[in-house]
Protein backbone atom coordinates (compact mmCIF):
# COMPACT_ATOMS: atom_id res chain seq x y z
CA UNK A 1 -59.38 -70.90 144.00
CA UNK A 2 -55.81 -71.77 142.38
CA UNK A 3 -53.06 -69.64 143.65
CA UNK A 4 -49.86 -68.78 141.12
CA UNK A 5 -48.10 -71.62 143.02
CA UNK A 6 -50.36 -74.19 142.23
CA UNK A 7 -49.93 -73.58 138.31
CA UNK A 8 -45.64 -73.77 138.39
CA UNK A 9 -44.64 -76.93 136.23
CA UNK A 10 -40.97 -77.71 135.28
CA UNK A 11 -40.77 -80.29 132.36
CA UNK A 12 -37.71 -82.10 131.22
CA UNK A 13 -36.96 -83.05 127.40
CA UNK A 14 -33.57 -84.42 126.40
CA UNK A 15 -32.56 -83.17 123.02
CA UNK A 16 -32.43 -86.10 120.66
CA UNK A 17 -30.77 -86.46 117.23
CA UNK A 18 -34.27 -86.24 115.68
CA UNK A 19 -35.28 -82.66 117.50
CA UNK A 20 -32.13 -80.56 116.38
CA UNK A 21 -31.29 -78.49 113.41
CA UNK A 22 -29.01 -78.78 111.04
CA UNK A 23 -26.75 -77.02 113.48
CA UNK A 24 -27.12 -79.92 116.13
CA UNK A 25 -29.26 -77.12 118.61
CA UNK A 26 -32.79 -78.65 119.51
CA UNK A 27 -35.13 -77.01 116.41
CA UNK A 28 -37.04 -73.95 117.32
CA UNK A 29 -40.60 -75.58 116.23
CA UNK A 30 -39.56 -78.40 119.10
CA UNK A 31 -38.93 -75.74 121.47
CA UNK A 32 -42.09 -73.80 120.96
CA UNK A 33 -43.94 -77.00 121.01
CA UNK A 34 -42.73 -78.06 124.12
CA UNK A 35 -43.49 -74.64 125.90
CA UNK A 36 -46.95 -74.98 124.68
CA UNK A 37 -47.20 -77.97 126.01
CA UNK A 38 -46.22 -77.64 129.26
CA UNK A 39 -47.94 -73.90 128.96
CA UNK A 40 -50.95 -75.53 128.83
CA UNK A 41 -51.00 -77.27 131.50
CA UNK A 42 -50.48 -74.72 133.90
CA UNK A 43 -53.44 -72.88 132.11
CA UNK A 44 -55.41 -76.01 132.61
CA UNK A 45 -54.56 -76.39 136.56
CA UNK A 46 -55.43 -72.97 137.21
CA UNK A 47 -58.51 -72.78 135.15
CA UNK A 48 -60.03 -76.73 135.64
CA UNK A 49 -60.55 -76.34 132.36
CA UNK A 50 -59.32 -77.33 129.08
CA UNK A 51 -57.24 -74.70 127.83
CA UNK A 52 -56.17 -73.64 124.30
CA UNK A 53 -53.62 -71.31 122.72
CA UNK A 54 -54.62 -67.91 121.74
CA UNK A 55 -51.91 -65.69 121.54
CA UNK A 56 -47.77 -66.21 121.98
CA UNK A 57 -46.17 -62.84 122.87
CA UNK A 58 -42.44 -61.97 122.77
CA UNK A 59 -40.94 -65.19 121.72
CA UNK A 60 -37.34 -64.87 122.17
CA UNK A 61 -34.76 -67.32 121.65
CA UNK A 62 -31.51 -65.95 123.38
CA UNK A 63 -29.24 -68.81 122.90
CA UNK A 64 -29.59 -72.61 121.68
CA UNK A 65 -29.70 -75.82 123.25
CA UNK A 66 -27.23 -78.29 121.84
CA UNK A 67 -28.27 -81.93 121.17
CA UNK A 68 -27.31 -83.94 124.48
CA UNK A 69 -28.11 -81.45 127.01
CA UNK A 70 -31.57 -80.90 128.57
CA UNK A 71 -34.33 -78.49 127.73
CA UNK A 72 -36.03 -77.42 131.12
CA UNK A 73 -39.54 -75.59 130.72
CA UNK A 74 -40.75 -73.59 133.26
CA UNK A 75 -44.68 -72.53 133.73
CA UNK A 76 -46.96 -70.35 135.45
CA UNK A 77 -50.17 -68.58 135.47
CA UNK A 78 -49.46 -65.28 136.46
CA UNK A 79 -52.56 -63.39 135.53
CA UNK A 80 -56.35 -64.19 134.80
CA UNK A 81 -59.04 -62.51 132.52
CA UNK A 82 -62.64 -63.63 132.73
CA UNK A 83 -61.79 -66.40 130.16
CA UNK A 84 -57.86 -66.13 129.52
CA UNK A 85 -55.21 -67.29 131.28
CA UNK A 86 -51.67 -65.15 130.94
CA UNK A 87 -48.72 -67.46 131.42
CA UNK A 88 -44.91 -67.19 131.78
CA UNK A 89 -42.58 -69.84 130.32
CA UNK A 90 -39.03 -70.16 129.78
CA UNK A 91 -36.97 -72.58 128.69
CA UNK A 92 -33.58 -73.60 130.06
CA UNK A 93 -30.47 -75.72 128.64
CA UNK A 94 -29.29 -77.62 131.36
CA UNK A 95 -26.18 -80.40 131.25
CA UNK A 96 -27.74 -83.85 132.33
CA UNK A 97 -24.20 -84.46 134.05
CA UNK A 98 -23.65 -81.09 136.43
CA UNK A 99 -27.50 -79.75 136.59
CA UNK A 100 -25.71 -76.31 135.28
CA UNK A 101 -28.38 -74.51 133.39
CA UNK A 102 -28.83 -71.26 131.78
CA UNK A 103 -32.18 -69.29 130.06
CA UNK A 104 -32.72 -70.35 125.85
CA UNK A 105 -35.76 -68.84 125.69
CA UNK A 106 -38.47 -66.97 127.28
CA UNK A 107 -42.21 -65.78 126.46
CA UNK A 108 -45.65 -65.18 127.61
CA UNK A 109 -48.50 -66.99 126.37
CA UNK A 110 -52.23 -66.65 126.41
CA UNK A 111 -54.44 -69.48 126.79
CA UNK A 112 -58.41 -69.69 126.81
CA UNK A 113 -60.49 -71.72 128.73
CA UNK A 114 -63.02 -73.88 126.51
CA UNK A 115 -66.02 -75.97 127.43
CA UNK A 116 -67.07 -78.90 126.45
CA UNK A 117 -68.37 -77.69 123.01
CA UNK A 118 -65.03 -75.42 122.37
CA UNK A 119 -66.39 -72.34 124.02
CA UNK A 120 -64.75 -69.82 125.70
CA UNK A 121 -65.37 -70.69 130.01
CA UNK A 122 -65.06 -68.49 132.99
CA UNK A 123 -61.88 -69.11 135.05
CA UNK A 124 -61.72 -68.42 139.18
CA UNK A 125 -59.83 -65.59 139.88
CA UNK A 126 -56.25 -66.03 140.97
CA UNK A 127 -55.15 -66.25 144.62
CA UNK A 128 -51.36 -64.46 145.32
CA UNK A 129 -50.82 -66.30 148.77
CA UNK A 130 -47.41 -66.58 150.25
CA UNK A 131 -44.16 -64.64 149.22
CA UNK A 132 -43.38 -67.44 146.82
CA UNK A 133 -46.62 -66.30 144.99
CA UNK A 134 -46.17 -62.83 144.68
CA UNK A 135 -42.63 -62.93 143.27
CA UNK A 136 -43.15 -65.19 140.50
CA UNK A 137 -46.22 -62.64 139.50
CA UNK A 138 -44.41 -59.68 140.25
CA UNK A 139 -41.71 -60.99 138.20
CA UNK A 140 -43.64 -62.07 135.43
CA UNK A 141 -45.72 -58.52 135.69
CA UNK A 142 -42.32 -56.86 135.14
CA UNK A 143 -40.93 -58.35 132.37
CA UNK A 144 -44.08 -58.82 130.64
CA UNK A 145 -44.37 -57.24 126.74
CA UNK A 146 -45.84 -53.97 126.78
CA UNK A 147 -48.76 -54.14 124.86
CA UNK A 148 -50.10 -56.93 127.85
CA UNK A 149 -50.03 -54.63 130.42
């Protein structure tokens, strides 16, 4: 059984000239992209499964990240259903030369676990072991949109 731990992945992207906006701020699309991504695959560790996109709740960008610096994603599977996964990510800018970084942009995302043949799969339940564990779900739990809880 995975525990919320096991699921945490922190991705790096440096924002190139071809992923920013006409503004020269990595392009939302990119952004998204990237947290689905790495969303994913914290769906995918928890569940053994392949894992797919179902819903993205509360997508909010708070702030850009400007070309040069580093997007840092950050996910976990806080939360299991009998075939969905519910994840936390957020992204970060960071500067590649002081490791200063501060929260972009933050949501919650629903994944599925599919089969073989694309069907929706059972997932184990979720273990909360070790304080570590139960403060990244209690602090996804809190800040979590409404209509999930």
């Amino acid at each position: 059984m995975p525990s919320v731990s096991d699921t945490y992945i922190e991705n790096r992207q440096r924002v190139q000239p071809t992923h920013t906006n006409n503004y020269a701020s990595a392009h939302g699309g990119n952004v998204v992209k990237w947290m689905d991504e790495i969303g994913a695959m914290s769906a995918m560790r928890a569940a053994g499964e392949t894992c797919v996109t179902a819903k993205i709740d509360g997508l909010d960008f708070k702030r850009p990240v400007p070309q040069g610096d580093t997007c840092v994603i950050e996910s976990y599977v806080y939360a299991v259903g009998r075939t969905s996964l519910r994840t936390r990510i957020r992204a970060y800018r960071e500067s590649p030369r002081t490791g200063e970084r501060e929260l972009t942009t933050e949501s919650y995302f629903v994944f599925v676990a599919v089969d073989a043949d694309g069907n929706p799969t059972p997932v184990p339940e979720l273990e909360i072991t070790g304080e570590r564990c139960r403060e990244l779900r209690d602090e996804a739990l809190a800040a979590e949109p409404d209509e999930d809880r």
